[in-house]
Protein backbone atom coordinates (compact mmCIF):
# COMPACT_ATOMS: atom_id res chain seq x y z
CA UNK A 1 -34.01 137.70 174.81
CA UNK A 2 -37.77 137.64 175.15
CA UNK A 3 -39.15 141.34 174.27
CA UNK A 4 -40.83 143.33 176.96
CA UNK A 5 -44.63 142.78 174.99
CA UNK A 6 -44.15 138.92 175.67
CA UNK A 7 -42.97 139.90 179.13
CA UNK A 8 -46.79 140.36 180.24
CA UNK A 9 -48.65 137.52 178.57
CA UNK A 10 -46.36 134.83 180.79
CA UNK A 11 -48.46 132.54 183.09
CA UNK A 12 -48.28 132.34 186.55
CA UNK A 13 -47.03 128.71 185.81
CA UNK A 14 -44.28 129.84 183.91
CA UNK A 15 -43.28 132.13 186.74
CA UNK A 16 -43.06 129.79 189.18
CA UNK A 17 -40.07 128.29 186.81
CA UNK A 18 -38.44 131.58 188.09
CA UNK A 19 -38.84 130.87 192.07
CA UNK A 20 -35.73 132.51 193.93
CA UNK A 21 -33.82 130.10 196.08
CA UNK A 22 -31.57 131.87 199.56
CA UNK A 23 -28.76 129.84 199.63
CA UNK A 24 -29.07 128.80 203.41
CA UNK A 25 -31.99 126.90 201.76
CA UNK A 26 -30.58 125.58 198.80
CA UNK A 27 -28.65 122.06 199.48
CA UNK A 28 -25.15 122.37 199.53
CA UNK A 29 -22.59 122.17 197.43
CA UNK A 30 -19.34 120.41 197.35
CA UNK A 31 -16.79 123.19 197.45
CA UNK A 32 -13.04 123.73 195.35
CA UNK A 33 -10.17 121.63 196.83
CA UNK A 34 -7.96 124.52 196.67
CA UNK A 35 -4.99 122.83 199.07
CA UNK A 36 -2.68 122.33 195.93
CA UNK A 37 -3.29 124.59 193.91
CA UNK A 38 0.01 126.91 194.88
CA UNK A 39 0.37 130.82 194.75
CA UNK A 40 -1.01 132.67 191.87
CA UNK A 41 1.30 133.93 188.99
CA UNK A 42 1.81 137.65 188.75
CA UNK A 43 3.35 140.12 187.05
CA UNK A 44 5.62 143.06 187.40
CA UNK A 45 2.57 145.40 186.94
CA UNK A 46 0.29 143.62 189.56
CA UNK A 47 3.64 143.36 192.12
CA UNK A 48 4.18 146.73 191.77
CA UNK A 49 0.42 147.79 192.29
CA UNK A 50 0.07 145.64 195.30
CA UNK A 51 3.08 147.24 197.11
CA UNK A 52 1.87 150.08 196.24
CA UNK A 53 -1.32 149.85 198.26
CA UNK A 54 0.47 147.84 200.78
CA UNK A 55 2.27 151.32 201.19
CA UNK A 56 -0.38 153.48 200.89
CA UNK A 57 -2.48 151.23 203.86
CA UNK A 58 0.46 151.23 206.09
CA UNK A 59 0.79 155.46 205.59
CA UNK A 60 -2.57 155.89 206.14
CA UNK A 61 -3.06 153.43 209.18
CA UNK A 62 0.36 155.72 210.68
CA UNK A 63 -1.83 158.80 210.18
CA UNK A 64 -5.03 157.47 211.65
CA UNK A 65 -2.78 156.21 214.66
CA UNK A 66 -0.93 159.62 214.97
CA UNK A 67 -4.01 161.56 214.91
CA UNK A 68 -5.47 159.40 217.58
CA UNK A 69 -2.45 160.09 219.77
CA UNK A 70 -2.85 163.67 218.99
CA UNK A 71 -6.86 163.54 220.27
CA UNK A 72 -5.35 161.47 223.56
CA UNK A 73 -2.83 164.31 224.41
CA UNK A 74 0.32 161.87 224.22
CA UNK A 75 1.35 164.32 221.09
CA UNK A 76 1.44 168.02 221.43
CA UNK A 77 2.09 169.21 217.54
């Protein structure tokens, strides 16, 4: 790790070394064959967490839905 002091004597030819490239400009690169590959291993701990936010999104999508029908009138309550 270069210390902070050195940080100000760098050239400006050095810091073009540094040049930032957006990806939409970079040239691209060949991506992850992922087709065999299969599911991912899990355990109980991770099953149970994901059903539990599977539950949790379908109660709170229900309560978002039942408060819109509220707002529309189609629910007196």
């Amino acid at each position: 790790m270069t210390p902070t002091i050195e940080l100000d004597v760098i050239t400006q030819s050095e810091r073009a070394f540094f040049a930032v490239v957006h990806p939409l400009d970079d040239a691209p690169e060949e991506k992850a064959d992922t087709e065999h590959l299969g599911p991912m291993p899990m355990t109980k701990t991770v099953r149970l967490c994901l059903f539990a936010l599977r539950g949790y999104l379908l109660l709170m999508f229900g309560l978002v839905g039942f408060r819109v029908l509220q707002l529309a009138g189609a629910i007196h309550g």
